[in-house]
C-alpha atoms as a PDB file:
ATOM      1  CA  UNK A   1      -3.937  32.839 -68.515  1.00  0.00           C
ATOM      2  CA  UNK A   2      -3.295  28.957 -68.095  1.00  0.00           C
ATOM      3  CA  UNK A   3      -0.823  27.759 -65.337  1.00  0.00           C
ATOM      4  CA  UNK A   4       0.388  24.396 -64.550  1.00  0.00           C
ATOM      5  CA  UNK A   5       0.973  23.702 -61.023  1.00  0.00           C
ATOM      6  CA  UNK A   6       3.399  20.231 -59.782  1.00  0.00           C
ATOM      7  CA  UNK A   7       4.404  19.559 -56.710  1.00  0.00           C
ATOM      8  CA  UNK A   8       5.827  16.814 -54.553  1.00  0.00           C
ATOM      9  CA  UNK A   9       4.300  15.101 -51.063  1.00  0.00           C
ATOM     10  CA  UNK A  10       6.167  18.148 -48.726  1.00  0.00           C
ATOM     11  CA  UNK A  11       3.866  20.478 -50.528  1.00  0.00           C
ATOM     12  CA  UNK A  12       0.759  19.560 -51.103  1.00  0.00           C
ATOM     13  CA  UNK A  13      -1.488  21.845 -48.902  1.00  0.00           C
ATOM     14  CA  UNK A  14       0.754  24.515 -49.740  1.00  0.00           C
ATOM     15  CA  UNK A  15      -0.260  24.145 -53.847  1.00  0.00           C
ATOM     16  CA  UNK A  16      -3.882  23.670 -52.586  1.00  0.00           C
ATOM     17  CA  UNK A  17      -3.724  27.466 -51.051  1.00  0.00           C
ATOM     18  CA  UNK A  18      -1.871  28.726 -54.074  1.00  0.00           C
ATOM     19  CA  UNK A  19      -4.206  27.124 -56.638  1.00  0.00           C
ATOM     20  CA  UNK A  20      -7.422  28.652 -54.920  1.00  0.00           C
ATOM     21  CA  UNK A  21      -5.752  31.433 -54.483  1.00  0.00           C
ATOM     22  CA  UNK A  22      -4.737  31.950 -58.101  1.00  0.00           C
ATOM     23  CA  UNK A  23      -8.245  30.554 -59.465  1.00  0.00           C
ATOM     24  CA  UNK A  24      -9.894  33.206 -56.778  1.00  0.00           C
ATOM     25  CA  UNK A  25      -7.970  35.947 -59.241  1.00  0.00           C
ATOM     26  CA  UNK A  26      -9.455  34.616 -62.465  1.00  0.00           C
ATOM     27  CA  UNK A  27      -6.388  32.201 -63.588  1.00  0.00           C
ATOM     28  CA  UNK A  28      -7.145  28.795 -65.093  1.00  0.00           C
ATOM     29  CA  UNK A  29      -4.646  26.288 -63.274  1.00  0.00           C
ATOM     30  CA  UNK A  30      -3.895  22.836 -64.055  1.00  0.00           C
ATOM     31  CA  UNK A  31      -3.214  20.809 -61.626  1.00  0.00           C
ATOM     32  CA  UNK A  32      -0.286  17.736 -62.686  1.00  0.00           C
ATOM     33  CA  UNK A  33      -0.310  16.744 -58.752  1.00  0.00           C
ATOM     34  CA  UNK A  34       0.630  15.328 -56.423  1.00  0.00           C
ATOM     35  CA  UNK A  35      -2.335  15.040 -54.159  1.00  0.00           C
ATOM     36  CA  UNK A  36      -1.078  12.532 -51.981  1.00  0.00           C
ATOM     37  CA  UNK A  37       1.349  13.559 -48.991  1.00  0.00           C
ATOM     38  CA  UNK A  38       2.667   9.628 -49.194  1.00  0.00           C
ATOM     39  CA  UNK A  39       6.571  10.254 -50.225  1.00  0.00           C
ATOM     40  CA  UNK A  40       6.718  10.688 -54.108  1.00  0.00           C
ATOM     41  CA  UNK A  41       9.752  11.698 -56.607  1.00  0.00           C
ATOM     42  CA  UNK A  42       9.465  15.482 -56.650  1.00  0.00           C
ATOM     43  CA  UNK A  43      11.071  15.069 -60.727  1.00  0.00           C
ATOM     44  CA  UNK A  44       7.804  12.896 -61.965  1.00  0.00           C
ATOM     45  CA  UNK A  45       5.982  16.270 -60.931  1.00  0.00           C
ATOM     46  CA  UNK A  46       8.787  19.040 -62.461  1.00  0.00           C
ATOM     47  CA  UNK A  47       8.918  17.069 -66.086  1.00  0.00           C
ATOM     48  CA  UNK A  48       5.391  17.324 -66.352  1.00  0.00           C
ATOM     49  CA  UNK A  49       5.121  20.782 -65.581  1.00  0.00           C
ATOM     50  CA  UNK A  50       7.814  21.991 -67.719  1.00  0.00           C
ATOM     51  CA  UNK A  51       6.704  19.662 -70.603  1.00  0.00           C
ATOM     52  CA  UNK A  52       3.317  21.504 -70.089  1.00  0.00           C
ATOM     53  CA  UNK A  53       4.630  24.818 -70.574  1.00  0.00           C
ATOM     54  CA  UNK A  54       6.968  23.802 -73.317  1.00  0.00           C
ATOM     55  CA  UNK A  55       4.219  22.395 -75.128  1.00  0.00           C
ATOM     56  CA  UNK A  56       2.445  25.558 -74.718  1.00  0.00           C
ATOM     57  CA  UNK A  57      -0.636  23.780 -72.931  1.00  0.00           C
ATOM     58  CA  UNK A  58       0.169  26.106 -70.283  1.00  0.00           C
ATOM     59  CA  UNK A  59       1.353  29.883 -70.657  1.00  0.00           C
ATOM     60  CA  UNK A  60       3.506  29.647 -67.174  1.00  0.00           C
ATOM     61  CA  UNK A  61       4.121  26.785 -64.393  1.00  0.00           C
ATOM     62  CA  UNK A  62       4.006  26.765 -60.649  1.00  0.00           C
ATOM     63  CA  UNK A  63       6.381  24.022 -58.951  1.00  0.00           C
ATOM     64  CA  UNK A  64       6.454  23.435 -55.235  1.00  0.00           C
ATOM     65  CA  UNK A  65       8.639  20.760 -53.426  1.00  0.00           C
ATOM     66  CA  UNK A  66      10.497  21.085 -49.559  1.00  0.00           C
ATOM     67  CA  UNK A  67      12.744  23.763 -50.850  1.00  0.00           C
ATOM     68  CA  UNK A  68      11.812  24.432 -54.679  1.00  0.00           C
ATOM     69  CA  UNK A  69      15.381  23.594 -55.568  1.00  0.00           C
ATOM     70  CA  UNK A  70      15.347  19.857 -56.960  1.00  0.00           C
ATOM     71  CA  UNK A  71      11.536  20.126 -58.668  1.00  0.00           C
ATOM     72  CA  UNK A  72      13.088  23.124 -60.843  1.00  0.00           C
ATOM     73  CA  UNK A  73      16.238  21.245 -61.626  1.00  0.00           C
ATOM     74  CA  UNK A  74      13.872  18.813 -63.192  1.00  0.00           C
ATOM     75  CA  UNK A  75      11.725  21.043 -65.031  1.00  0.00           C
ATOM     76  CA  UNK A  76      14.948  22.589 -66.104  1.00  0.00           C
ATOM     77  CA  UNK A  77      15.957  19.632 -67.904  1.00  0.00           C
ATOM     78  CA  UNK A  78      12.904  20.068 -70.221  1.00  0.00           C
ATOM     79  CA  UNK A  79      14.024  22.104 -73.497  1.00  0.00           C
ATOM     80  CA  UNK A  80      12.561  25.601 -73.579  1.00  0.00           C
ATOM     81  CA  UNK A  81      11.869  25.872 -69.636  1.00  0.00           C
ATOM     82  CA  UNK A  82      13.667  28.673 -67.892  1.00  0.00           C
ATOM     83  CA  UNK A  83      12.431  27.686 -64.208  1.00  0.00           C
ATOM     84  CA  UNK A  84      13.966  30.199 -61.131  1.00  0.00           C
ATOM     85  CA  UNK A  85      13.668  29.240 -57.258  1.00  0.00           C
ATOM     86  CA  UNK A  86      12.787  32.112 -55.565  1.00  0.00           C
ATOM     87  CA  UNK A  87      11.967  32.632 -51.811  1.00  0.00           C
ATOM     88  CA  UNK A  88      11.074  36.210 -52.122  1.00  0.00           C
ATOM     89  CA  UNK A  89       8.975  38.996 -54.385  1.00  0.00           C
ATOM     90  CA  UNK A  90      12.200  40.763 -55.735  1.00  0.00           C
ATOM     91  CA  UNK A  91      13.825  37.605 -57.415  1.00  0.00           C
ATOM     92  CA  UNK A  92      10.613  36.673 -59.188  1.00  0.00           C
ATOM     93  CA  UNK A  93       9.794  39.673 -60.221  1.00  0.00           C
ATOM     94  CA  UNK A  94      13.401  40.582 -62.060  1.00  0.00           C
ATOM     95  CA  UNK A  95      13.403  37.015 -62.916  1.00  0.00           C
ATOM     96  CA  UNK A  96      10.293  37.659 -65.690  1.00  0.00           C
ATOM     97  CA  UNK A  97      11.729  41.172 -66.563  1.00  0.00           C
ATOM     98  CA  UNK A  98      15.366  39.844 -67.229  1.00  0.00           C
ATOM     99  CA  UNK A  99      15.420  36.079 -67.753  1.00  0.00           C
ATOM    100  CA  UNK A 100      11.906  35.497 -69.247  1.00  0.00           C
ATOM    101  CA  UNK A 101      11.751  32.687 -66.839  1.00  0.00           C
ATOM    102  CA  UNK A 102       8.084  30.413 -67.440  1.00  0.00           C
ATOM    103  CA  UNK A 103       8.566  28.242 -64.763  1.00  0.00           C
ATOM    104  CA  UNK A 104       8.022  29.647 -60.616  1.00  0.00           C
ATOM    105  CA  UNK A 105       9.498  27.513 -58.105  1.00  0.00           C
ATOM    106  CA  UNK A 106       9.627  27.695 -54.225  1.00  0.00           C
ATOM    107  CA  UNK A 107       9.509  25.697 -51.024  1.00  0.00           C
ATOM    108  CA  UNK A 108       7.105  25.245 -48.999  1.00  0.00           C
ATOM    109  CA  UNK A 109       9.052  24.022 -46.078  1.00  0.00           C
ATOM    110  CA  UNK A 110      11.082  27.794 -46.856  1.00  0.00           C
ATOM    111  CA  UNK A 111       8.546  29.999 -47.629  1.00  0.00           C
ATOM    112  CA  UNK A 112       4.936  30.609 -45.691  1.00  0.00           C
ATOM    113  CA  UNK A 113       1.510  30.682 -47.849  1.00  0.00           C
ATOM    114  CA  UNK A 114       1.853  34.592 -47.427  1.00  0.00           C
ATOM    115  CA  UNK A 115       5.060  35.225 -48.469  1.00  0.00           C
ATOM    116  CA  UNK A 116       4.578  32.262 -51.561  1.00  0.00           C
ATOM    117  CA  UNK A 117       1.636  34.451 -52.605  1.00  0.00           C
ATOM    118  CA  UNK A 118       3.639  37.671 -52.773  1.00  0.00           C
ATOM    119  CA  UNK A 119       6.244  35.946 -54.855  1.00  0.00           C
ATOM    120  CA  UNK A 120       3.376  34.309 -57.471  1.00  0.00           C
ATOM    121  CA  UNK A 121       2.496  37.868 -57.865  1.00  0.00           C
ATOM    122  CA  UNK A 122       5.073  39.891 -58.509  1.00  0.00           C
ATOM    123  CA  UNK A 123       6.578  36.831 -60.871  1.00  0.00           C
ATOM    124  CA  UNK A 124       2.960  37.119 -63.072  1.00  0.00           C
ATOM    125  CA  UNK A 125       3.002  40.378 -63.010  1.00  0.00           C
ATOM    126  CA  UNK A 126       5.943  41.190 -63.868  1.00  0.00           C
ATOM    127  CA  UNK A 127       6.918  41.926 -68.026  1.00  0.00           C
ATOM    128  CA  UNK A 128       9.769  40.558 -69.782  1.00  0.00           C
ATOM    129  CA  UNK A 129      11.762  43.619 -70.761  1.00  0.00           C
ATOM    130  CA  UNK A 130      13.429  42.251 -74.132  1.00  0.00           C
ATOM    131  CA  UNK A 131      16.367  44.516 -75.670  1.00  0.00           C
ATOM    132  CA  UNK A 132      19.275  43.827 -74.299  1.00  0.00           C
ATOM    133  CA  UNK A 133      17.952  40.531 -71.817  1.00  0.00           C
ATOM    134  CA  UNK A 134      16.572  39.428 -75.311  1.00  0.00           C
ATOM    135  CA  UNK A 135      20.105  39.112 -76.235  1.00  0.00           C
ATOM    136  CA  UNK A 136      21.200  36.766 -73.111  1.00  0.00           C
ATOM    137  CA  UNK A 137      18.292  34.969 -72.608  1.00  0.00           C
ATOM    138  CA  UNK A 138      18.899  33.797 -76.176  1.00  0.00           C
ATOM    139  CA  UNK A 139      22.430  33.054 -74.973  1.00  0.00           C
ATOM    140  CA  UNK A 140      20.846  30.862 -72.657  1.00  0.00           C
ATOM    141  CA  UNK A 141      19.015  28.878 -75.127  1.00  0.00           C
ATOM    142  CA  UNK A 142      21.741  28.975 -77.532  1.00  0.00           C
ATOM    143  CA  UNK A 143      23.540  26.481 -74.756  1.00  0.00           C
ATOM    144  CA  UNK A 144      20.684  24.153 -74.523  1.00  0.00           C
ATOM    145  CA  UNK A 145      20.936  23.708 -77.837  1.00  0.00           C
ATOM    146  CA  UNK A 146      24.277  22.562 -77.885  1.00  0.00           C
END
């Protein structure tokens, strides 16, 4: 599996530990920056992701900024991307198995390197159910459409 990892100058060490630590489990990440803790526009970082995974260069993305919030607002704006902030394992996990969600985001001024690795694994591992989440997540992309 191929994931793209953004993030913006508040987390930079905190993608660092995440990327070895997903590479460490066999992943393939690519990295779309930044590497530079010099202040930076967190939505450079989130439109490249999500273009990534919309493009299908990447089967998931990883986005990390101060609180996860305005870097997944940006991927969001990408069509196709269903990007969640979550600061714990539960919320990532239901938001694969309900929403289908392809984008991960947290913050790394809210969450420690522990805790962010809990949530990166139960979000991958996690299924999308289908049936009747099928139904609304097509809802979903119904609106973007519009």
């Amino acid at each position: 599996m191929k994931i793209a990892m953004g993030n913006d100058h508040s987390a930079v060490e905190m993608k660092r530990e995440i990327r070895e630590y997903l590479e460490a489990k066999g992943y393939e990440v690519v990295d779309f920056g930044t590497n530079e803790t010099a202040s930076c526009d967190y939505p450079v970082y989130g439109e490249k992701v999500g273009r990534a995974v919309a493009a299908g260069e990447a089967d998931l993305g990883i986005l990390i900024c101060g609180t996860g919030v305005g870097i997944s607002l940006a991927a969001n704006k990408v069509k196709g991307i269903r990007a969640c902030v979550c600061s714990e394992p539960y919320s990532a996990k239901l938001s694969r198995m309900h929403n289908n969600t392809n984008i991960l985001a947290f913050g790394a001024r809210v969450v420690g390197a522990e805790l962010a690795k809990m949530i990166v694994d139960a979000w991958i591992e996690a299924e999308f159910e289908g049936g009747r989440h099928q139904r609304r997540v097509d809802m979903i992309m119904d609106i973007e459409g519009r």
